[in-house]
Protein backbone atom coordinates (compact mmCIF):
# COMPACT_ATOMS: atom_id res chain seq x y z
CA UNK A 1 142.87 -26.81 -151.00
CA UNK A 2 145.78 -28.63 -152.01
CA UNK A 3 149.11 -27.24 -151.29
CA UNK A 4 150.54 -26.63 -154.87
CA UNK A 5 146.68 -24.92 -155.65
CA UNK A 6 147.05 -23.18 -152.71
CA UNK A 7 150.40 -22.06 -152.86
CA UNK A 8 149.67 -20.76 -156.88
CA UNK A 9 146.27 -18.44 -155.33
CA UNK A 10 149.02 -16.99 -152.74
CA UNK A 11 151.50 -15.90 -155.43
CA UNK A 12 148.58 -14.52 -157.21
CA UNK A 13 147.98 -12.86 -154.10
CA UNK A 14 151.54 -11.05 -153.59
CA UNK A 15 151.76 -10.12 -157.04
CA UNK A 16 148.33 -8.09 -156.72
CA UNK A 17 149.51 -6.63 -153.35
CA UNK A 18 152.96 -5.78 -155.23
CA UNK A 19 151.34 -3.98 -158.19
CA UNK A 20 149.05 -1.53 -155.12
CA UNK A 21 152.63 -0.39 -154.44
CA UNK A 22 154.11 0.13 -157.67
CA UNK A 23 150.80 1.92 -158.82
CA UNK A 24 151.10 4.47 -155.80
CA UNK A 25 155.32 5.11 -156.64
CA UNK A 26 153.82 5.67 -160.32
CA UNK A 27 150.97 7.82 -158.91
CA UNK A 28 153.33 10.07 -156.91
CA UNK A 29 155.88 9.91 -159.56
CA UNK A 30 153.34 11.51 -162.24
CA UNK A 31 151.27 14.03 -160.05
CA UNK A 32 152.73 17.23 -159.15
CA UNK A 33 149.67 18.51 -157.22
CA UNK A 34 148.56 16.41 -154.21
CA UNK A 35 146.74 17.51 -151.22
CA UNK A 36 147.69 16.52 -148.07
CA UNK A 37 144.39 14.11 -147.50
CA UNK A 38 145.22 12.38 -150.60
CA UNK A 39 148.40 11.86 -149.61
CA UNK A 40 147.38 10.26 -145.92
CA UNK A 41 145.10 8.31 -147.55
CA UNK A 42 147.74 6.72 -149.68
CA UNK A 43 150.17 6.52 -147.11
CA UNK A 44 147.87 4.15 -145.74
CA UNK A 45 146.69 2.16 -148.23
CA UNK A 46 151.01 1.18 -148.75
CA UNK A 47 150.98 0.05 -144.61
CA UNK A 48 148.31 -2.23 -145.38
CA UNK A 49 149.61 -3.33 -148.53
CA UNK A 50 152.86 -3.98 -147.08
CA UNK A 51 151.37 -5.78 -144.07
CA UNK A 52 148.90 -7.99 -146.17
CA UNK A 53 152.93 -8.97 -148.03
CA UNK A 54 154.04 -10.09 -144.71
CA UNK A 55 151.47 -12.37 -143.83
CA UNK A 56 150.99 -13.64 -147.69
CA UNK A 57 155.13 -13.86 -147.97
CA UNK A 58 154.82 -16.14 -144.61
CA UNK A 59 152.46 -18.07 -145.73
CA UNK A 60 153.82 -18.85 -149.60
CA UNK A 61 157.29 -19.47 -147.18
CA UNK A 62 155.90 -22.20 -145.36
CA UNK A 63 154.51 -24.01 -148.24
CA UNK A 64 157.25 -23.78 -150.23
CA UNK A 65 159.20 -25.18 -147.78
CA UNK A 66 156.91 -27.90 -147.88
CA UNK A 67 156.57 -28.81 -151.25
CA UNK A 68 160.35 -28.12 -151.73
CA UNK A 69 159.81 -25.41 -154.17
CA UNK A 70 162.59 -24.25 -155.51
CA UNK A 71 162.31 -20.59 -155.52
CA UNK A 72 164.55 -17.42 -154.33
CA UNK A 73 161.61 -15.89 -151.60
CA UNK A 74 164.00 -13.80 -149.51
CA UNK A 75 164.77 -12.03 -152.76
CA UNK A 76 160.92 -11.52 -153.30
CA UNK A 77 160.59 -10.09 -149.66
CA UNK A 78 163.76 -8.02 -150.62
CA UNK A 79 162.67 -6.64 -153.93
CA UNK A 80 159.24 -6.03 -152.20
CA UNK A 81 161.11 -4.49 -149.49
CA UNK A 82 162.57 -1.85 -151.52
CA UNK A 83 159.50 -0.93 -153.55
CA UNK A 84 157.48 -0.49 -149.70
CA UNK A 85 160.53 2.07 -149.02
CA UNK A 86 161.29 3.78 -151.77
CA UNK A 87 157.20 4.82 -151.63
CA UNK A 88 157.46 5.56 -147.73
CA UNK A 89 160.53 7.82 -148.82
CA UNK A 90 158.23 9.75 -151.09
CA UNK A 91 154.86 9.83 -149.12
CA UNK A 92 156.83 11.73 -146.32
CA UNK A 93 159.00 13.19 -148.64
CA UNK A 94 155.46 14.97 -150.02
CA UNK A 95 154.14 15.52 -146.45
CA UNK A 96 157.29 17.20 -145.07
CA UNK A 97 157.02 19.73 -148.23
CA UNK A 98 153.11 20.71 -147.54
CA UNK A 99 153.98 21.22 -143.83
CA UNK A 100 156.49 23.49 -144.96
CA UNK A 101 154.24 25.17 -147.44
CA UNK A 102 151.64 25.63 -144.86
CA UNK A 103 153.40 26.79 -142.41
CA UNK A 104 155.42 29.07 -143.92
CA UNK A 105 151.79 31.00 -145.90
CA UNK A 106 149.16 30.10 -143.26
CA UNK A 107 148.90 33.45 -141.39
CA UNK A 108 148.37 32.20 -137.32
CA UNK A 109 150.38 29.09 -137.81
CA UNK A 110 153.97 27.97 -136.94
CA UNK A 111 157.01 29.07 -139.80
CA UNK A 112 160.36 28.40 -140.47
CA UNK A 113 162.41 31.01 -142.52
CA UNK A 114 162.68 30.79 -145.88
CA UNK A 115 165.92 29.37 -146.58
CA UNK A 116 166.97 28.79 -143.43
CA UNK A 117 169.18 26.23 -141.85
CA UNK A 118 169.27 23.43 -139.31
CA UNK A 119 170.00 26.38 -136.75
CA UNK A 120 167.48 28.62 -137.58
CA UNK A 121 164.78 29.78 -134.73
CA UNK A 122 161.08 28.70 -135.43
CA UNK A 123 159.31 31.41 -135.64
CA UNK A 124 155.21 31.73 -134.59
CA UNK A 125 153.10 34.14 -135.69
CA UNK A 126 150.12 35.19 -133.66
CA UNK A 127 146.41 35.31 -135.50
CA UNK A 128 146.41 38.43 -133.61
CA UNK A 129 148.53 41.31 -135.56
CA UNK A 130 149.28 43.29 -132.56
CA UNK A 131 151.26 40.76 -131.13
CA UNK A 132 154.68 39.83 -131.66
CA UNK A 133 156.04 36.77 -133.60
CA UNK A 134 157.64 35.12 -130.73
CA UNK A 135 160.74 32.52 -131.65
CA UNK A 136 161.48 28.82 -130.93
CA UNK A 137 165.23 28.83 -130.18
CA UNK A 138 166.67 24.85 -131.35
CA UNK A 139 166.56 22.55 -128.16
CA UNK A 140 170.35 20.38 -128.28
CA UNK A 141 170.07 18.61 -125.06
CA UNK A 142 170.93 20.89 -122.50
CA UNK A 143 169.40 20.78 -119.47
CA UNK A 144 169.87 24.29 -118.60
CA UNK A 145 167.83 25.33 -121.74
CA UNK A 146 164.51 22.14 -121.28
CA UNK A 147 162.26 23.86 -119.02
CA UNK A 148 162.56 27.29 -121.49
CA UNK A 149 161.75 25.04 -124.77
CA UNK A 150 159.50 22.85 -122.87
CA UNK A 151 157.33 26.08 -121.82
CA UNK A 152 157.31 27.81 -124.85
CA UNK A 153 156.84 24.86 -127.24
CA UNK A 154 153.82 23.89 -125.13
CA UNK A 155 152.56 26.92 -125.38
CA UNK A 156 152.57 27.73 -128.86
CA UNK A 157 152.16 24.49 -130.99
CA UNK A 158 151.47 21.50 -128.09
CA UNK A 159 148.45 22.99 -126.91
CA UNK A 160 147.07 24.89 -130.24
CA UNK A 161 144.24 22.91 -131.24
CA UNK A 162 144.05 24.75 -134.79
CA UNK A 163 147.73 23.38 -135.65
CA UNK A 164 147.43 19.64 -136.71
CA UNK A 165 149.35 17.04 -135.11
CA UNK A 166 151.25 16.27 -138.08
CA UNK A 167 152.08 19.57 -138.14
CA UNK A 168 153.06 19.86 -134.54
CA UNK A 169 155.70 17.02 -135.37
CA UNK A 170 157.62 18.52 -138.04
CA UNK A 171 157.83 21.51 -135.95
CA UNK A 172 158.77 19.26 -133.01
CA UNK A 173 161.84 17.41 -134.99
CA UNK A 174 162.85 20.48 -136.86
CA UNK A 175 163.27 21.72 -133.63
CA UNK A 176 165.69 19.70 -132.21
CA UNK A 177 169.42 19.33 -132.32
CA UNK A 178 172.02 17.11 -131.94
CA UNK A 179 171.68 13.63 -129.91
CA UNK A 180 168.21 14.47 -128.91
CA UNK A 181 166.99 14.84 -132.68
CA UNK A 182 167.71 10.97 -132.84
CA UNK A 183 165.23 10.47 -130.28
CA UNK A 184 162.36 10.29 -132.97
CA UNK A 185 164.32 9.90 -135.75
CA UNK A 186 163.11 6.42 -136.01
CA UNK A 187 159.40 7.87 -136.14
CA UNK A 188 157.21 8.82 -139.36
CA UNK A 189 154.95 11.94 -139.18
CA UNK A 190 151.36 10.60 -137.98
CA UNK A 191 148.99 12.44 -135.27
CA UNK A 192 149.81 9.38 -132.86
CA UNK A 193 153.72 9.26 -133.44
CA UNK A 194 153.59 13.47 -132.23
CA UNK A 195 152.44 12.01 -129.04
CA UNK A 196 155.10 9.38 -128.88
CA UNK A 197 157.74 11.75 -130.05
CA UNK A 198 156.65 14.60 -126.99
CA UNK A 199 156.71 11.65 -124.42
CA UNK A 200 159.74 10.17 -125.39
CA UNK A 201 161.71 13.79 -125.71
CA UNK A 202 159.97 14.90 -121.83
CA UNK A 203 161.34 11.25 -120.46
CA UNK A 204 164.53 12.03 -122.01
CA UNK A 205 165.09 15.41 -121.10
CA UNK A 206 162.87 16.57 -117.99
CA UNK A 207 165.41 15.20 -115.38
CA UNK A 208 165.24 17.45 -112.19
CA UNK A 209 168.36 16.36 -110.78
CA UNK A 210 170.29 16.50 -113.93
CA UNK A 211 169.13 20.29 -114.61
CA UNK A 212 170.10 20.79 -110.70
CA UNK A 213 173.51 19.26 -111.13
CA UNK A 214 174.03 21.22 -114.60
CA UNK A 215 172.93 24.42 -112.73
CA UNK A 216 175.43 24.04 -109.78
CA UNK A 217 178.11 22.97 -112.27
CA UNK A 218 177.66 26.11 -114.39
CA UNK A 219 177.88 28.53 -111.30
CA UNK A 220 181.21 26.36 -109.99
CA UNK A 221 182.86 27.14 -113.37
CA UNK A 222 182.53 30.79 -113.00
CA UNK A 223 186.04 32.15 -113.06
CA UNK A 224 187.44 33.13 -108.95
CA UNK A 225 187.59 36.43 -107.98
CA UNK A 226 190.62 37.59 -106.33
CA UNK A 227 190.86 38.71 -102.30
CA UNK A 228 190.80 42.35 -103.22
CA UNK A 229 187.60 42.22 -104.52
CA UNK A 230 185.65 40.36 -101.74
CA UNK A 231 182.89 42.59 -101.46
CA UNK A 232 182.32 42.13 -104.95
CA UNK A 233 182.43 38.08 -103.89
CA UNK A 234 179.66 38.84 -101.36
CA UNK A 235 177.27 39.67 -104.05
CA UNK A 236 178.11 36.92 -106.60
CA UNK A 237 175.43 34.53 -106.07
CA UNK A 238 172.58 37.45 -106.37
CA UNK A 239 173.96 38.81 -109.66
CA UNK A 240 174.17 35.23 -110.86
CA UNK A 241 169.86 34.80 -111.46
CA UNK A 242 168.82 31.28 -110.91
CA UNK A 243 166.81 30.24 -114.08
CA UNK A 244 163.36 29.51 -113.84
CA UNK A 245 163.57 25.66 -114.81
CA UNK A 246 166.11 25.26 -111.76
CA UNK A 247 162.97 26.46 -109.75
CA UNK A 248 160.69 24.35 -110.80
CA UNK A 249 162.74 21.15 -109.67
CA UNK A 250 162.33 19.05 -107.13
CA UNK A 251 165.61 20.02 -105.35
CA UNK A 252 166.46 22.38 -103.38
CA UNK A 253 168.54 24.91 -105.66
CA UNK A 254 168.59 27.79 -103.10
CA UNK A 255 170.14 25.10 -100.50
CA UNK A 256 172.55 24.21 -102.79
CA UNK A 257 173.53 27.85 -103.74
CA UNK A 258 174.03 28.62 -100.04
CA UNK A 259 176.31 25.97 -99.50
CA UNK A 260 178.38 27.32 -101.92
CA UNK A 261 178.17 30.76 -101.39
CA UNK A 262 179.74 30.25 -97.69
CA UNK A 263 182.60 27.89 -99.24
């Protein structure tokens, strides 16, 4: 095929990938009801869209190069760029609000207060009645608290088969606080990106030496206790409980604890 014949079929090309993507911002502009399949099924119907633009941009790029074609194509790949967002935005946008929904009417199934705020606990309500609702309390990075959040958000939502792995990473995220809430920032709600987001957050965070050091460093602080009361001094490290997730390190807490217990 000849280049300027060639080059024509590839704009044809874009322009039929560009109208898929301004037919689903129309679709979820004008539909108020959309089930959550519909919706995943859409969202990836615009990835392959925008990655059948990439290779069609690249390739109308080249040739126009090479027939000197005198045409604007990084503002095509721009413009294009915006529409692929500004539908992204929504899709999740729509997904966030039905995780919400379900979550918060699904009996048996991770909630979030109504109304609440970025500080709010997660609550989980057991299928079984008799049972408690038992609380996620927001994870912000410190060590002394991983080993508590790890536990308890394995428990309830990592290892639930009946809660969907989309599901499981809006409750992960909207868990989070603070400079370890950036750590899958970057990522969009999919049943693979919950696994990337749960390794990346236990690489970050599950430091045994860190939660050691953070440990020690929190019993140092503890105000000193005058001469007069040294048998109260005797007793100080026992009343002082060593958390569980100091325990489960690889160091040796007690060691440490002795050490400075005799100082």
């Amino acid at each position: 095929m000849a280049a300027p014949a060639q080059l024509r079929s590839l704009i044809k090309t874009r322009a039929i990938i560009k109208g898929n993507v301004t037919r689903l911002i129309g679709y979820f502009s004008e539909s108020a009801e959309v089930d959550i399949d519909d919706i995943e099924t859409r969202k990836t119907k615009l990835e392959e869209s925008y990655q059948a633009f990439l290779k069609t941009q690249l390739e109308i790029e080249i040739l126009a190069e090479e027939t000197q074609l005198d045409s604007d194509q990084e503002l095509e790949r721009s413009r294009f760029e915006e529409h692929y967002f500004k539908c992204a935005k929504v899709i999740n946008q729509r997904l966030r609000a039905l995780s919400v929904n379900q979550t918060t009417s699904e009996p048996g199934t991770p909630s979030s207060h109504s109304g609440s705020t970025r500080n709010s606990n997660i609550t989980i309500n057991h299928g079984n009645t008799l049972l408690p609702k038992i609380e996620i309390r927001p994870f912000d990075g410190n060590p002394i608290d991983w080993y508590s959040f790890h536990d308890t958000f394995q428990s309830l939502v990592h290892n639930d088969v009946n809660i969907p792995a989309v599901q499981k990473f809006y409750l992960l995220k909207n868990s989070l606080r603070g400079s370890v809430a950036t750590i899958i920032e970057p990522l969009t709600a999919s049943e693979e990106n919950y696994k990337v987001a749960w390794e990346l957050l236990k690489q970050r965070c599950d430091r045994p030496r860190q939660i050691i050091q953070t440990h020690i460093r929190a019993i140092l602080e503890l105000p000193e206790i005058s001469a007069e009361y040294t048998s109260i001094k005797g007793d100080r490290i026992n009343a002082c409980q060593c958390p569980k997730g100091a325990k489960r390190t690889r160091g040796n807490v007690e060691l440490h604890l002795s050490i400075y217990h005799r100082t």
